[in-house]
N, C-alpha and C. Protein backbone atom coordinates (compact mmCIF):
# COMPACT_ATOMS: atom_id res chain seq x y z
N UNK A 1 73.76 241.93 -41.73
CA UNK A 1 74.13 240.65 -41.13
C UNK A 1 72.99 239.66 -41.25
N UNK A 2 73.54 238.42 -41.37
CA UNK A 2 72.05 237.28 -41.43
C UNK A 2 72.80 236.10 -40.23
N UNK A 3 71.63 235.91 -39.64
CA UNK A 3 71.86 234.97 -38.77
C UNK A 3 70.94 233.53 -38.97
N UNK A 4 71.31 232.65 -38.27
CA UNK A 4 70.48 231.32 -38.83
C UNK A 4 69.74 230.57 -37.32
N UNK A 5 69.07 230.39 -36.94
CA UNK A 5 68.65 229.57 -36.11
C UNK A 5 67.31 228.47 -36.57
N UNK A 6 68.52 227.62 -35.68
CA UNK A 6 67.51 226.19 -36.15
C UNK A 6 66.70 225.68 -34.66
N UNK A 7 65.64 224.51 -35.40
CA UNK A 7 65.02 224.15 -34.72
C UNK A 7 63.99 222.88 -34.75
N UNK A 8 63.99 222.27 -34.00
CA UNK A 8 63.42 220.79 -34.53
C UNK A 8 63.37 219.35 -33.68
N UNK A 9 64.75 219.42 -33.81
CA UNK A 9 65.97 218.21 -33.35
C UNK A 9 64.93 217.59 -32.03
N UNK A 10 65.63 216.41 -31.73
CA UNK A 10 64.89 215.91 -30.42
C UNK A 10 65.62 214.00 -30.71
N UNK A 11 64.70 213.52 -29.44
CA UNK A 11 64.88 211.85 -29.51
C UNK A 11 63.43 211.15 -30.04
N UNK A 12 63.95 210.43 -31.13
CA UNK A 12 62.89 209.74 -31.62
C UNK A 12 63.37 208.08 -31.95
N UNK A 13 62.25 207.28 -31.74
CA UNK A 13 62.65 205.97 -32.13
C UNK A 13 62.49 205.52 -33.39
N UNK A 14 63.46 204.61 -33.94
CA UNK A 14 63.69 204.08 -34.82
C UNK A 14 62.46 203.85 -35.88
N UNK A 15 62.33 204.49 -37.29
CA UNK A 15 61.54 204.63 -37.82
C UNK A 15 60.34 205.81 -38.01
N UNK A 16 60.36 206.53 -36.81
CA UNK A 16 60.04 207.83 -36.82
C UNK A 16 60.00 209.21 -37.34
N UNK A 17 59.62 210.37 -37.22
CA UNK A 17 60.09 211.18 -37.87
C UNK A 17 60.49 212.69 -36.77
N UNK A 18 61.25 213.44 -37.72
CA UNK A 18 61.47 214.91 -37.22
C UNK A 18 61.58 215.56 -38.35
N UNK A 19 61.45 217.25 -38.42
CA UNK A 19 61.06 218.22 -39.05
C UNK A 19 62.25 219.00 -38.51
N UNK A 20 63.37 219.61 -39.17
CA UNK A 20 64.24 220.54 -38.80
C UNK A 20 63.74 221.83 -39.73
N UNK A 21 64.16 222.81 -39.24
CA UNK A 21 63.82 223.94 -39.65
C UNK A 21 64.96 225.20 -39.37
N UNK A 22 65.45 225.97 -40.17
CA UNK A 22 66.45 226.86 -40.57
C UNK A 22 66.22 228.19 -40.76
N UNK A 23 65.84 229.21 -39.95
CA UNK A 23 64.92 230.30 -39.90
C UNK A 23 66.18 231.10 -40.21
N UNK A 24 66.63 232.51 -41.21
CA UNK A 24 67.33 233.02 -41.51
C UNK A 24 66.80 234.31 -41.16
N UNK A 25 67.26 235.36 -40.44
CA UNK A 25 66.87 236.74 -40.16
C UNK A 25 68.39 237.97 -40.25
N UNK A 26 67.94 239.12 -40.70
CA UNK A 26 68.97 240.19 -41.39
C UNK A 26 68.38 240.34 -42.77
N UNK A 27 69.91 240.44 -43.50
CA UNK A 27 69.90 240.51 -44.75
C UNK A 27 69.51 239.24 -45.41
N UNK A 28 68.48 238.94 -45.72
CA UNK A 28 68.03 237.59 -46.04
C UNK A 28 67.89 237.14 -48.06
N UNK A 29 68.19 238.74 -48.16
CA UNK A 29 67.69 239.26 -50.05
C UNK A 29 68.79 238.17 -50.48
N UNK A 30 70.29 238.13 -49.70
CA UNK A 30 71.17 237.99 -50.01
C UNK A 30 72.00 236.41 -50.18
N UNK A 31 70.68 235.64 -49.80
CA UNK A 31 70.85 234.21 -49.67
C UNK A 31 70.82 233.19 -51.21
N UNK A 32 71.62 232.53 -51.15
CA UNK A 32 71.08 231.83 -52.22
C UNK A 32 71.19 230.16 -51.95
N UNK A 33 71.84 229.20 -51.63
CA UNK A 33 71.94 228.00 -51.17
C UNK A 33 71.52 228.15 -49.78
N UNK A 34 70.88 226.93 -48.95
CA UNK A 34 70.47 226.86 -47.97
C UNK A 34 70.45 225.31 -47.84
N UNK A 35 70.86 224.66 -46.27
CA UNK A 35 70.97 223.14 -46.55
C UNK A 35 71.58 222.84 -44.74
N UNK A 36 71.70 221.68 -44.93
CA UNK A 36 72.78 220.69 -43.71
C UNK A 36 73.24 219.85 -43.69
N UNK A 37 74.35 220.19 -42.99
CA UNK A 37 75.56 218.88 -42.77
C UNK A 37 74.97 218.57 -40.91
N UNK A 38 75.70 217.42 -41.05
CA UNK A 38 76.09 216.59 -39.59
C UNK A 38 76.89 216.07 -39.29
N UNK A 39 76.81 216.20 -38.23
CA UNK A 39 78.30 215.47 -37.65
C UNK A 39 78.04 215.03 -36.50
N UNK A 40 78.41 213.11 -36.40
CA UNK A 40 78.21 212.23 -35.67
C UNK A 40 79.74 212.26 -34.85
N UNK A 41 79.76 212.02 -33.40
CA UNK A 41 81.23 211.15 -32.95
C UNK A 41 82.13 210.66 -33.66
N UNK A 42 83.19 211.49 -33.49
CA UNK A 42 83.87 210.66 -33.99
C UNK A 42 84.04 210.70 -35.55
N UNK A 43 83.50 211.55 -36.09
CA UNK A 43 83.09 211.10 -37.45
C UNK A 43 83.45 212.93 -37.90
N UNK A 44 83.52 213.20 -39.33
CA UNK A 44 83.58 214.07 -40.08
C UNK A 44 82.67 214.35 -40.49
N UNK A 45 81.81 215.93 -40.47
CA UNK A 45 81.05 216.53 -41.01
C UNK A 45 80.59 216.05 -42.18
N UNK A 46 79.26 215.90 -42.50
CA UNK A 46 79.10 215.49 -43.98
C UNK A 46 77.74 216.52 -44.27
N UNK A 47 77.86 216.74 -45.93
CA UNK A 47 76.40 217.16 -46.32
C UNK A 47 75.20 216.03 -46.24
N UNK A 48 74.14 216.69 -45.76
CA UNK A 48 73.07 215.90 -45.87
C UNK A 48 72.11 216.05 -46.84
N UNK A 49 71.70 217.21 -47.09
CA UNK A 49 70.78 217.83 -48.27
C UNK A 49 71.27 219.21 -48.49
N UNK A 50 70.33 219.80 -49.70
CA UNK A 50 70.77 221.14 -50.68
C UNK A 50 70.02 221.93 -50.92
N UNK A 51 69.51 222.84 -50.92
CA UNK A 51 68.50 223.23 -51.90
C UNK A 51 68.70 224.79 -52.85
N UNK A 52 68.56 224.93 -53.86
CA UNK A 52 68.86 226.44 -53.81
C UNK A 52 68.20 227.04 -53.98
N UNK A 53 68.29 228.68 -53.97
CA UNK A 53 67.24 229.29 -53.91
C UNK A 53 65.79 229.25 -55.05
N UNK A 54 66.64 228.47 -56.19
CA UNK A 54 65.46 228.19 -57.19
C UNK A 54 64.81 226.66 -57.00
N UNK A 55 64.63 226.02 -55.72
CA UNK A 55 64.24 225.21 -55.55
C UNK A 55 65.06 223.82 -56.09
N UNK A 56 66.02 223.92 -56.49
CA UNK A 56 66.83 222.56 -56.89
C UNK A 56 67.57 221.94 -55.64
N UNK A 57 67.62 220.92 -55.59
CA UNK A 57 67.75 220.06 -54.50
C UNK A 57 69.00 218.99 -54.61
N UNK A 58 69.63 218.40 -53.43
CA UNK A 58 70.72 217.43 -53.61
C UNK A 58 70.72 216.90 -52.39
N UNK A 59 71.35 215.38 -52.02
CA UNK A 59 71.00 214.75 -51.02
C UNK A 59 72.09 213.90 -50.89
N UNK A 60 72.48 213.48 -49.97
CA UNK A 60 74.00 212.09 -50.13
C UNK A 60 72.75 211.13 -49.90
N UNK A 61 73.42 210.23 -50.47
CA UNK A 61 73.15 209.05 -51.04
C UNK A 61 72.30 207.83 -49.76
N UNK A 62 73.19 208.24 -48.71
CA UNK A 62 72.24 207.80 -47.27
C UNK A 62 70.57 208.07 -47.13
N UNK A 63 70.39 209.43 -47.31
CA UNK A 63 69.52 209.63 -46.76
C UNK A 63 68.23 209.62 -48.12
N UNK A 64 68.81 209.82 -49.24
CA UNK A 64 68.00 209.84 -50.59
C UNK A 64 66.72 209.08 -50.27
N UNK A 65 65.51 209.81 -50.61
CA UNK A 65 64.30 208.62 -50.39
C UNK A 65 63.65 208.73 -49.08
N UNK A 66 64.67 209.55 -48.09
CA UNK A 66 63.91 209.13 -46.40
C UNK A 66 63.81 210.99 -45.98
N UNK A 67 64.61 211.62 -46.61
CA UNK A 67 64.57 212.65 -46.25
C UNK A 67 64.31 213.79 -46.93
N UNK A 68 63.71 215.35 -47.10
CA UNK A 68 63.18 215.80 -48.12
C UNK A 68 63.35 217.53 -47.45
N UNK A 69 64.48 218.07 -48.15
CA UNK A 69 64.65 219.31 -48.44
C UNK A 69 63.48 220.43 -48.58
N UNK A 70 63.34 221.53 -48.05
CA UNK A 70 62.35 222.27 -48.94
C UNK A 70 62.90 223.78 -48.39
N UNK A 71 62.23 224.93 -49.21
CA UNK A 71 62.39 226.28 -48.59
C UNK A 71 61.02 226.79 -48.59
N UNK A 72 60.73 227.65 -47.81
CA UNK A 72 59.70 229.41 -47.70
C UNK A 72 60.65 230.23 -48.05
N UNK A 73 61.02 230.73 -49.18
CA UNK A 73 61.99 231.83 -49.38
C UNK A 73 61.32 233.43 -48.80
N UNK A 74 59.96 233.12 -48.71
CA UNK A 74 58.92 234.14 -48.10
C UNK A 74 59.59 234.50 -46.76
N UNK A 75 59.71 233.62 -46.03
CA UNK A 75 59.82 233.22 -44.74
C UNK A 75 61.18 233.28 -44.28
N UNK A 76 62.03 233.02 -45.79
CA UNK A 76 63.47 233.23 -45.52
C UNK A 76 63.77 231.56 -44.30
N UNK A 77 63.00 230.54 -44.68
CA UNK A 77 63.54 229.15 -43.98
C UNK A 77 63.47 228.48 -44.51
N UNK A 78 63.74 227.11 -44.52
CA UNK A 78 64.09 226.15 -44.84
C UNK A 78 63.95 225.13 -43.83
N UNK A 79 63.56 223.84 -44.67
CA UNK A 79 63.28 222.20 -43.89
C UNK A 79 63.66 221.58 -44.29
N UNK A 80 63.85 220.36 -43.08
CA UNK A 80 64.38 219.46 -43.64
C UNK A 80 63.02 218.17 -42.73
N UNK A 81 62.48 217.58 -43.69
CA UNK A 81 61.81 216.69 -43.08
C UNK A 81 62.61 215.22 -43.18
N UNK A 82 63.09 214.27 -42.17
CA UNK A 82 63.38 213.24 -41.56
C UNK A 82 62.19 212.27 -41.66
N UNK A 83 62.53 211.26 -42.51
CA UNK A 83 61.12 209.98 -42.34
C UNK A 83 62.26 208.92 -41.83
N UNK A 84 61.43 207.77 -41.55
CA UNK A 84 62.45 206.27 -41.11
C UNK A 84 63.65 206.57 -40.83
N UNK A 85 63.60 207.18 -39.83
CA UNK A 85 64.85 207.30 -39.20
C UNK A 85 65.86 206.41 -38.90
N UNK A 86 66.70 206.61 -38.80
CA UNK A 86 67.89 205.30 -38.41
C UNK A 86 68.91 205.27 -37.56
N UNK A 87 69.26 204.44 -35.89
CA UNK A 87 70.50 205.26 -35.44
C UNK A 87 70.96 206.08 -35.76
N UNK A 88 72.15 205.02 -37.23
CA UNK A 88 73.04 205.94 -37.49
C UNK A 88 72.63 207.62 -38.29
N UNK A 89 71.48 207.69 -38.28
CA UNK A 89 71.35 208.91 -38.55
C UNK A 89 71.76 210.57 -37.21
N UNK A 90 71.68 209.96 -36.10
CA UNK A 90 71.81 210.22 -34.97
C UNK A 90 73.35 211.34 -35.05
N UNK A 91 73.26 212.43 -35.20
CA UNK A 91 73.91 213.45 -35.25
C UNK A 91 73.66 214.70 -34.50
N UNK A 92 74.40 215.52 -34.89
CA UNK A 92 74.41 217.15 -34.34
C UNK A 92 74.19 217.77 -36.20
N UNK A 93 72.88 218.02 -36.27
CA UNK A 93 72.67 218.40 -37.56
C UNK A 93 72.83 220.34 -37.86
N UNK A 94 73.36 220.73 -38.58
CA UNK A 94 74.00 222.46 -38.45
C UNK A 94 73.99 222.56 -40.05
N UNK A 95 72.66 223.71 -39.83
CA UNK A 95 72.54 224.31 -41.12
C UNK A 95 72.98 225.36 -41.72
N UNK A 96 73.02 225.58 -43.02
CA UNK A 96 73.58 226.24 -43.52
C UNK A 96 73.45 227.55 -44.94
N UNK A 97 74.09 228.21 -44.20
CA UNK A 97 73.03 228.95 -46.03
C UNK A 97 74.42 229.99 -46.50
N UNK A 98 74.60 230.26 -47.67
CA UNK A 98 75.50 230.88 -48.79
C UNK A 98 75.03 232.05 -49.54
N UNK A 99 76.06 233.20 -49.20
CA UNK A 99 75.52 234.36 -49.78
C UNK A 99 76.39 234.45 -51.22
N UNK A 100 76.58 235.21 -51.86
CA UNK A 100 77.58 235.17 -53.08
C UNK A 100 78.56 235.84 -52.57
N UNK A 101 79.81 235.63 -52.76
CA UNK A 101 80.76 236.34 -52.28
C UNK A 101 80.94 236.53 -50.83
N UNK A 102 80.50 236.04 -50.07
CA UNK A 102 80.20 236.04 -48.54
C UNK A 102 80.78 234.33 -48.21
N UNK A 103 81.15 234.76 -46.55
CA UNK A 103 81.25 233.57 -46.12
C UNK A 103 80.51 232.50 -45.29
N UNK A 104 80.44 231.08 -45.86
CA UNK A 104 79.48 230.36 -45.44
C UNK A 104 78.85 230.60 -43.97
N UNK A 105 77.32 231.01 -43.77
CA UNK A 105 76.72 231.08 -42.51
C UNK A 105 76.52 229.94 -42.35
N UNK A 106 76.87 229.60 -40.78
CA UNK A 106 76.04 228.12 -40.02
C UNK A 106 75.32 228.32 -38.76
N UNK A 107 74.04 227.56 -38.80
CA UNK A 107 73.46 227.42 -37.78
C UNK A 107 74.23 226.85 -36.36
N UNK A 108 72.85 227.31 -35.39
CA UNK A 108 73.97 226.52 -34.33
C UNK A 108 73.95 224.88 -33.48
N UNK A 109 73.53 224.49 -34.55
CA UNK A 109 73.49 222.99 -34.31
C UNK A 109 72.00 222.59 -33.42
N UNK A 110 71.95 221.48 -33.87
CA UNK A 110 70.64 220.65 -33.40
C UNK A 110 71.04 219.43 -32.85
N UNK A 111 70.38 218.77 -31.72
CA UNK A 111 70.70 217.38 -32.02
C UNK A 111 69.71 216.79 -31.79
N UNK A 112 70.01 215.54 -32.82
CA UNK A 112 68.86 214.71 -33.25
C UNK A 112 69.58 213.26 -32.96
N UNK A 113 68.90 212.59 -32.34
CA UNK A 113 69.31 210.90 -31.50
C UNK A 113 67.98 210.30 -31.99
N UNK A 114 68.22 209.04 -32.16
CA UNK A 114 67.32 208.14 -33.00
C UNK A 114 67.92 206.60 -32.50
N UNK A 115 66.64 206.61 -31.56
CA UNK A 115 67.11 205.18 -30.17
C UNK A 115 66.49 203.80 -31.27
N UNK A 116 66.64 202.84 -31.03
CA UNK A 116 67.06 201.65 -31.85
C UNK A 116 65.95 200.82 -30.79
């Protein structure tokens, strides 16, 4: 079994930063994508960033430039560093990681508020 716990999230003002982090423990051999979506009020889940286990990376188009993916595959975690934050960035951020043939693991949510 692999489990995910995250950690990071908090209130920061506008322009600021936060550091999320995606700690994976179990079967960890068995990971290969690792990443997060959010989900604001009201609003539908979206991806935020990607990374896979060979270090390749993907980002929606919002956050491109402000925000920056990475893994410790050592460590079996993953980050997500947050620069210039923005309200609407202001979510319940829930990470995620993909085994092959397995079904998508998710963290259990963070929340991150970003006061104006």
């Amino acid at each position: 079994q692999v489990q995910l716990v995250e950690s990071g999230g908090g209130l920061v003002q506008a322009g600021g930063s936060l550091r999320l982090s995606c700690a994976a423990s179990g079967s960890t051999f068995s990971i290969n994508d690792m990443g997060w979506y959010r989900q604001a009020p009201g609003k539908q889940r979206e991806l935020v960033a990607g990374i896979s286990s060979g270090g390749r990376t993907n980002y929606a188009d919002s956050v491109k430039d402000r925000f920056t993916i990475s893994r410790d595959n050592a460590k079996s975690t993953a980050y997500l560093q947050m620069n210039s934050l923005k309200p609407k960035d202001t979510a319940v951020y829930y990470c995620y990681a993909d085994r092959l043939g397995e079904v998508r693991l998710w963290g259990q949510g963070t929340q991150v508020t970003v006061s104006s």
